[in-house]
Protein backbone atom coordinates (compact mmCIF):
# COMPACT_ATOMS: atom_id res chain seq x y z
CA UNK A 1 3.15 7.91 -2.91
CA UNK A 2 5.63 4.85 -3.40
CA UNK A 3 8.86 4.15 -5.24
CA UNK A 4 9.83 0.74 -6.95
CA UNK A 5 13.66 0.92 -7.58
CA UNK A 6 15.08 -1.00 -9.76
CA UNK A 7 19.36 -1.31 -10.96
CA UNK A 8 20.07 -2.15 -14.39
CA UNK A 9 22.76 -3.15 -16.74
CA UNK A 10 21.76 -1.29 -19.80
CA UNK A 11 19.58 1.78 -21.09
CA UNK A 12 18.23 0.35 -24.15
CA UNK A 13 16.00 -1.96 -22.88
CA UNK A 14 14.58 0.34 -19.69
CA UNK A 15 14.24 3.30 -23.02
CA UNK A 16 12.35 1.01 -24.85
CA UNK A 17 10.20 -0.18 -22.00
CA UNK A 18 9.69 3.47 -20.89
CA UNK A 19 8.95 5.21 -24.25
CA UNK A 20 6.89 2.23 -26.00
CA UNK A 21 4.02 1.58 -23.62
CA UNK A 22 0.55 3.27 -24.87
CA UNK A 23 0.37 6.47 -24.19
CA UNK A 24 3.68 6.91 -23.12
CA UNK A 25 4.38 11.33 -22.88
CA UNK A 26 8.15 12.29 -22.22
CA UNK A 27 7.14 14.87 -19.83
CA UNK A 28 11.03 16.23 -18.42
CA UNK A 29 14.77 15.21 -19.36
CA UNK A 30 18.09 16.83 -17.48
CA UNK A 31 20.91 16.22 -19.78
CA UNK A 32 19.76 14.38 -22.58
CA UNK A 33 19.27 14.39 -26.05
CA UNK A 34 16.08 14.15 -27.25
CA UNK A 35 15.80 14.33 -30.75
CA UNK A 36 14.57 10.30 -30.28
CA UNK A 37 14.84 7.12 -28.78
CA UNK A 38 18.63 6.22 -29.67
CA UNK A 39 19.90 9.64 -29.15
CA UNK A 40 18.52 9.25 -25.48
CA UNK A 41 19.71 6.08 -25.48
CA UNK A 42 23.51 7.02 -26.50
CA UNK A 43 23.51 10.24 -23.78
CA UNK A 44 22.83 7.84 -21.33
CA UNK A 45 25.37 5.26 -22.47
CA UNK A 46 27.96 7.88 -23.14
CA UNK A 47 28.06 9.41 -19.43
CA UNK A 48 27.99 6.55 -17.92
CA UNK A 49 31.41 5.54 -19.50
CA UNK A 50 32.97 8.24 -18.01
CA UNK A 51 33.16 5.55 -14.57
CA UNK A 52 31.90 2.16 -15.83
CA UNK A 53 30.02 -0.03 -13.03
CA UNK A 54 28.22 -3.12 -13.81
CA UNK A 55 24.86 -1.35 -13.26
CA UNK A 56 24.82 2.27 -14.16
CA UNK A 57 20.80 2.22 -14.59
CA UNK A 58 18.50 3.61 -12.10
CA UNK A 59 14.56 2.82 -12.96
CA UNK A 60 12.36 4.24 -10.56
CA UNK A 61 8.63 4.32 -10.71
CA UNK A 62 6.49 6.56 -8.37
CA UNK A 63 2.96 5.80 -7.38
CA UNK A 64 0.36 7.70 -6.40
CA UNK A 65 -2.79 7.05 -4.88
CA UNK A 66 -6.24 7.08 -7.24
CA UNK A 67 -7.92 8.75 -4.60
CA UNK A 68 -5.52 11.70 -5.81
CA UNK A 69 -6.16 11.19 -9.39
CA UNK A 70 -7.36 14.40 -10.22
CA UNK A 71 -5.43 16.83 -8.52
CA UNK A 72 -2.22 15.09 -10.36
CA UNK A 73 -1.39 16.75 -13.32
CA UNK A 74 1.70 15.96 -15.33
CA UNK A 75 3.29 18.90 -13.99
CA UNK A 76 2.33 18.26 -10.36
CA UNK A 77 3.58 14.82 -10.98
CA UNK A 78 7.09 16.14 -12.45
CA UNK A 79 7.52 18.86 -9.52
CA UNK A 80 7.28 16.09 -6.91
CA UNK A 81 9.25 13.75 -9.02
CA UNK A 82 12.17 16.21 -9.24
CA UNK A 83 12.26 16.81 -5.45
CA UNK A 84 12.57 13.61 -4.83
CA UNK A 85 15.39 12.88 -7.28
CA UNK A 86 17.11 15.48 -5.64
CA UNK A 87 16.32 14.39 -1.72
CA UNK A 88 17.91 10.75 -2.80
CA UNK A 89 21.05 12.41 -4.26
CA UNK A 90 20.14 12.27 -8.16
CA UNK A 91 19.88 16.02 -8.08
CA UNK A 92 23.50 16.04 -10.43
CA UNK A 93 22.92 13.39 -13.27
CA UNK A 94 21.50 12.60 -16.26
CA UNK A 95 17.52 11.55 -16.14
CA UNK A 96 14.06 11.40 -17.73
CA UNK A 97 10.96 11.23 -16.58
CA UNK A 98 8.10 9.49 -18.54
CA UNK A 99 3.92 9.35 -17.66
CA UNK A 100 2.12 6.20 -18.36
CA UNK A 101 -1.81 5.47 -18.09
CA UNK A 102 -2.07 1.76 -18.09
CA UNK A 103 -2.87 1.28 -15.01
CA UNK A 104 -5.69 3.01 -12.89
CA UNK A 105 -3.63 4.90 -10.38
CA UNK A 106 -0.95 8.09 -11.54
CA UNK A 107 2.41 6.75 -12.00
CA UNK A 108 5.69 7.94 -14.00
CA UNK A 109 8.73 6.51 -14.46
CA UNK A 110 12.53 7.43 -13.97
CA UNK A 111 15.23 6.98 -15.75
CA UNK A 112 18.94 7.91 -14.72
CA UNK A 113 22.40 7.55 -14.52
CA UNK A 114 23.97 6.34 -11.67
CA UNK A 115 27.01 8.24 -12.53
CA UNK A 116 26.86 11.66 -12.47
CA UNK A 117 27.86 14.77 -14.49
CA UNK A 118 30.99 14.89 -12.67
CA UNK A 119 31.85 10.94 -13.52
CA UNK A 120 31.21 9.80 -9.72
CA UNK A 121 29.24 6.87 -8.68
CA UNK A 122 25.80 7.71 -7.05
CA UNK A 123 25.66 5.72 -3.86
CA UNK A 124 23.57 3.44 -3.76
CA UNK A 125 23.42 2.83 0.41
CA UNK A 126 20.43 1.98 2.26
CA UNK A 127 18.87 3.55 -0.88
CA UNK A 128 15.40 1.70 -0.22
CA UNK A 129 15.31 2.93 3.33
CA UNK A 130 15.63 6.56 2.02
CA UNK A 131 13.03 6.17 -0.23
CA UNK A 132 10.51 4.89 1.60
CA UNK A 133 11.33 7.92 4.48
CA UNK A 134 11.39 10.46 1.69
CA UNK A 135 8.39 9.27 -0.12
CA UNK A 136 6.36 9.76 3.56
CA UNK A 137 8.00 12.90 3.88
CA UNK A 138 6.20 14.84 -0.05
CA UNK A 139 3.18 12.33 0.80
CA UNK A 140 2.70 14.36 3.88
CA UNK A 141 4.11 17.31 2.54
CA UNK A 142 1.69 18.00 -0.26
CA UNK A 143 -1.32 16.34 1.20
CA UNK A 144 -1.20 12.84 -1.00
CA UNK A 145 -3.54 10.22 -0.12
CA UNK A 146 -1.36 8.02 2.37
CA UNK A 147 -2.13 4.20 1.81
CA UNK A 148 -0.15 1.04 3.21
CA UNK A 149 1.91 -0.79 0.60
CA UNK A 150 -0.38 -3.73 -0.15
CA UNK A 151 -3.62 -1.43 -0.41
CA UNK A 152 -2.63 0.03 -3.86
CA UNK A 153 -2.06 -3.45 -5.65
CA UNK A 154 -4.69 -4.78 -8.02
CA UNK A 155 -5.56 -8.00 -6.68
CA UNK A 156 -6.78 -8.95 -10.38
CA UNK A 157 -3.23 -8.78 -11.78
CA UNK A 158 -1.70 -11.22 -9.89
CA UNK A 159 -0.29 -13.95 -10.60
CA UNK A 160 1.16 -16.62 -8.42
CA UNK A 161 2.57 -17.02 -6.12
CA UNK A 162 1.69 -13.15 -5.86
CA UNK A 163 -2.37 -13.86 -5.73
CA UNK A 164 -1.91 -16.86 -2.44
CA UNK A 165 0.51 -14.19 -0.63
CA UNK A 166 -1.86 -11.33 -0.70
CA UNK A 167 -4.86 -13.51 0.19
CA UNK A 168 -3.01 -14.48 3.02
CA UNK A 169 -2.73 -10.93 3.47
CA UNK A 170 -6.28 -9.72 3.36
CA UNK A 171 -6.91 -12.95 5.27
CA UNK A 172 -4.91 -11.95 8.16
CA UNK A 173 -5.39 -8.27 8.75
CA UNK A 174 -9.83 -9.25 8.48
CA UNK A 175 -8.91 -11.25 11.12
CA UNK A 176 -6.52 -10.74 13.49
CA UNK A 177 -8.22 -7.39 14.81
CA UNK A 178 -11.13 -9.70 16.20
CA UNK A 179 -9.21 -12.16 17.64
CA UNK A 180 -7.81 -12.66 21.72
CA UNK A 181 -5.00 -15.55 20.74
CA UNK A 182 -3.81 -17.57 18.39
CA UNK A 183 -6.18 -20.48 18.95
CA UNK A 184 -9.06 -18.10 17.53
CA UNK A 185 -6.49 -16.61 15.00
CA UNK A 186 -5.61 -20.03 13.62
CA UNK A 187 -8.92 -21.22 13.50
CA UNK A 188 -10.80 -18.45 11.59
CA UNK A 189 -7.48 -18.49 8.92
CA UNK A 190 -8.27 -22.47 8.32
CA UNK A 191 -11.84 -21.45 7.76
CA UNK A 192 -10.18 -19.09 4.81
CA UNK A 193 -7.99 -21.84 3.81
CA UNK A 194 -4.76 -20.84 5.15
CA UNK A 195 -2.77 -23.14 7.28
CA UNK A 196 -0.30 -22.10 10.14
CA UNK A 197 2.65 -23.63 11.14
CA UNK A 198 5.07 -22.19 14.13
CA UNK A 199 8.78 -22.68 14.10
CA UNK A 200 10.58 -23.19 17.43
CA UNK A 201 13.73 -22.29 18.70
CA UNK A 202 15.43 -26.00 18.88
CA UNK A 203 13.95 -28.25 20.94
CA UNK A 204 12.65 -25.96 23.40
CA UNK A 205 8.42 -24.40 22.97
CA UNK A 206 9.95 -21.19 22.90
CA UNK A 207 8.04 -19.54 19.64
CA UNK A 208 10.69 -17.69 17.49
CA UNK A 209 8.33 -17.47 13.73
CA UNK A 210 5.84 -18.60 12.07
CA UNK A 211 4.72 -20.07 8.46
CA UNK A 212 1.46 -19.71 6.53
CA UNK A 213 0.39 -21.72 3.91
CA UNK A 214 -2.85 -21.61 1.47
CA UNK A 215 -2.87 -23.23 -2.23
CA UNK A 216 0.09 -24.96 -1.93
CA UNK A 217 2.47 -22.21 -1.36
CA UNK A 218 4.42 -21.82 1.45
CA UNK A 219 5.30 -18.19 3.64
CA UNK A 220 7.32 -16.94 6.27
CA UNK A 221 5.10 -14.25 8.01
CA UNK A 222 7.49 -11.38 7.22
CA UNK A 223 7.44 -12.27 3.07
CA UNK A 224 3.65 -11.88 3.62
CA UNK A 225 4.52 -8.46 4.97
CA UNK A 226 6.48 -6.91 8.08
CA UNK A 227 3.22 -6.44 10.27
CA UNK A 228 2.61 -10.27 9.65
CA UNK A 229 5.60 -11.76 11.71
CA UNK A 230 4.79 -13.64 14.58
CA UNK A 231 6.04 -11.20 17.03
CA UNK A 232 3.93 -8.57 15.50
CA UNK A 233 1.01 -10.74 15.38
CA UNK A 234 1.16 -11.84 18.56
CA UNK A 235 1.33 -8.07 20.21
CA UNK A 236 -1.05 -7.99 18.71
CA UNK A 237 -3.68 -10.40 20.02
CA UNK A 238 -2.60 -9.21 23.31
CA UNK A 239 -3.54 -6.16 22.93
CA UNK A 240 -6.72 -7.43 21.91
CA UNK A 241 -7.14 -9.47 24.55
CA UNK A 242 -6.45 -6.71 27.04
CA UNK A 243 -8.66 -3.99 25.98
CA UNK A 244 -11.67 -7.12 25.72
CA UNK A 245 -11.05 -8.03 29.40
CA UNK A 246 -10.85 -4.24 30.32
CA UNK A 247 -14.55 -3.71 28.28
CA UNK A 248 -15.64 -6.73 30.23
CA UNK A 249 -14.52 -5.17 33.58
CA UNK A 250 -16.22 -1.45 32.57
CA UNK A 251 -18.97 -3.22 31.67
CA UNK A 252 -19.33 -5.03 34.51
CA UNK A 253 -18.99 -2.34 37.15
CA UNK A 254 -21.21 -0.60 34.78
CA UNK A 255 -24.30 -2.70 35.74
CA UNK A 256 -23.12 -3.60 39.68
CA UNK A 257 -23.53 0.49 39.92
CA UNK A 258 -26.79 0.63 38.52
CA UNK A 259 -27.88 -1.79 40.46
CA UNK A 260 -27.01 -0.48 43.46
CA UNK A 261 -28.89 3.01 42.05
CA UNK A 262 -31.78 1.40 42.10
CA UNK A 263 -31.85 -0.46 44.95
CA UNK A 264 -31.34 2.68 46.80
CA UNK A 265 -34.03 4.37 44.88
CA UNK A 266 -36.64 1.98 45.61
CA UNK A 267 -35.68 1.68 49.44
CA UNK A 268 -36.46 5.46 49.26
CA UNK A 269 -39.69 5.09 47.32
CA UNK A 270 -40.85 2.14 50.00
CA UNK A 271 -40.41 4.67 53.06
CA UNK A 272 -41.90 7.95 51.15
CA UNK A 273 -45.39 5.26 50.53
CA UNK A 274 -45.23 3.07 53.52
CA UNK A 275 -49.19 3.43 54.61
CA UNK A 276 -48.44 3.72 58.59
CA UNK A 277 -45.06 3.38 60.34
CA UNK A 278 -44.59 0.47 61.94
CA UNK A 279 -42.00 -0.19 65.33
CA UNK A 280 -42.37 0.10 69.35
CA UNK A 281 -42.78 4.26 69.23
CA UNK A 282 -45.90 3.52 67.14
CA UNK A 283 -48.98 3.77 69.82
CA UNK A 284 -52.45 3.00 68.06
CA UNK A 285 -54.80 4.70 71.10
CA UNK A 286 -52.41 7.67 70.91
CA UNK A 287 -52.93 7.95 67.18
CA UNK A 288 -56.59 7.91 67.85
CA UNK A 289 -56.54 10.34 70.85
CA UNK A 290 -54.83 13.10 68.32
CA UNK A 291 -57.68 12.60 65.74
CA UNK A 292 -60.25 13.29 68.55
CA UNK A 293 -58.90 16.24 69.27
CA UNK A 294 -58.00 17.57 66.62
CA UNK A 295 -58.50 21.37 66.05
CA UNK A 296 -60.83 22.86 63.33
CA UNK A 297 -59.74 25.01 60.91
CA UNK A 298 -60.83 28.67 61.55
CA UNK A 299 -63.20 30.71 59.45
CA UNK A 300 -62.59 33.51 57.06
CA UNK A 301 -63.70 36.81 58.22
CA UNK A 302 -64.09 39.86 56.50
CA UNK A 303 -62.47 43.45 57.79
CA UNK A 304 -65.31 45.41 59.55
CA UNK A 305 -65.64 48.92 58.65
């Protein structure tokens, strides 16, 4: 599950965008009129008088994984959607919540007013942050399909410079798991068509960022995405490198011991089929003596009666 947030100036437009799409179903509404479009649209306006800010619209849309497809009903979808009005401090305001199906995955969309029933301004403080957290929190929480951010986009509907960014992306995170440094890093991203650029700090070599570039357009590492700056790259690599030398080392030792094994074995083999022993306590006319006289076996008797 994921939340796009998104401030506003006015509620017609976000209504009309909300209510117009294909196959657009009102599903839930807190506050509002409903007899139509412009009666929701004056509700919202009307509240939102009561403390005017120059962006009393909140337009949220929640995400959910297709993997989760069908156990997301519209009233599954509301339940969670309430909850997490509610956790982000919308619980006491105007809102609606609309289902669309143009796009593969379940998504709705939220409407509401960032002034509440009581005329007080919603805060909107480190409101991404909290989303994100809570979002985690009801993925977790009611067994949702958890995907990273850049795994639920559809490549196709790109455009640029969208499409380059998240083929540097992919690009990166094929690649980076199989590399030990950047010099292998670098080399297999040119082969993809993406160029790499550090930045230093000053004039010194000290490292402090990095820039790829593919198709003309230019990108800091962290507008690519957060696990794509240079000092998350480059822990990366290390770690790479580390547990490759550390495989080497097991590996190693692996075959020293079973070398040694069989050595050992076949030193023991030798002396179990060595034909006679050999060394100054061996005496050949003694060995010979002790076949001469060697005693015969004794015969079976029977029991007398």
């Amino acid at each position: 599950m994921m939340a796009k947030i998104v401030q506003g100036r006015g509620f017609k437009g976000v209504i009309n965008y909300v209510l117009d799409k294909d196959k657009a179903q009102l599903l839930y509404s807190e506050g509002i009129r409903t007899k139509d479009k412009e009666s929701i649209i004056r509700s919202f306006i009307a509240q939102s008088q009561m403390n005017p800010i120059s962006k009393p619209v909140a337009h949220i849309s929640l995400n959910f994984s297709v993997q989760n497809k069908a156990k997301l009903t519209n009233a599954a979808m509301t339940g969670v959607a309430v909850e997490y009005m509610k956790k982000m401090g919308y619980g006491n305001t105007q809102f609606i919540i609309v289902s669309h199906h143009d796009r593969e995955h379940p998504h709705i969309h939220l409407v509401l007013n960032r002034i509440d029933n009581d005329g007080k301004r919603i805060s909107d403080k480190n409101e991404k942050f909290r989303s994100t957290k809570i979002c985690m929190e009801l993925t977790k929480k009611y067994g949702l399909y958890i995907a990273s951010g850049k795994e639920n986009v559809n490549r196709h509907r790109l455009k640029e410079p969208d499409k380059t960014k998240y083929e540097i992306y992919d690009a990166i995170k094929a690649t980076a798991p199989i590399c030990r440094n950047w010099k292998e890093l670098t080399e297999a991203l040119r082969k993809q068509g993406v160029k790499t650029d550090f930045r230093y700090n000053g004039n010194t070599d000290k490292i402090q960022g990095i820039h790829f570039e593919k198709n003309g357009y230019p990108f800091n590492g962290s507008q690519i995405d957060r696990s794509c700056s240079y000092s998350k790259i480059d822990f990366q690599l290390k770690q790479n490198d580390r547990a490759q030398d550390i495989q080497i080392k097991q590996e190693h030792s692996h075959s020293q011991n079973q070398s040694s094994i069989m050595e050992n074995f076949g030193s023991t083999l030798g002396g179990l089929f060595d034909v006679q022993p050999t060394g100054a306590d061996y005496d050949p006319d003694e060995a010979d003596l002790l076949k001469q006289h060697k005693p015969k076996k004794k015969e079976k008797r029977g029991f007398r009666r």
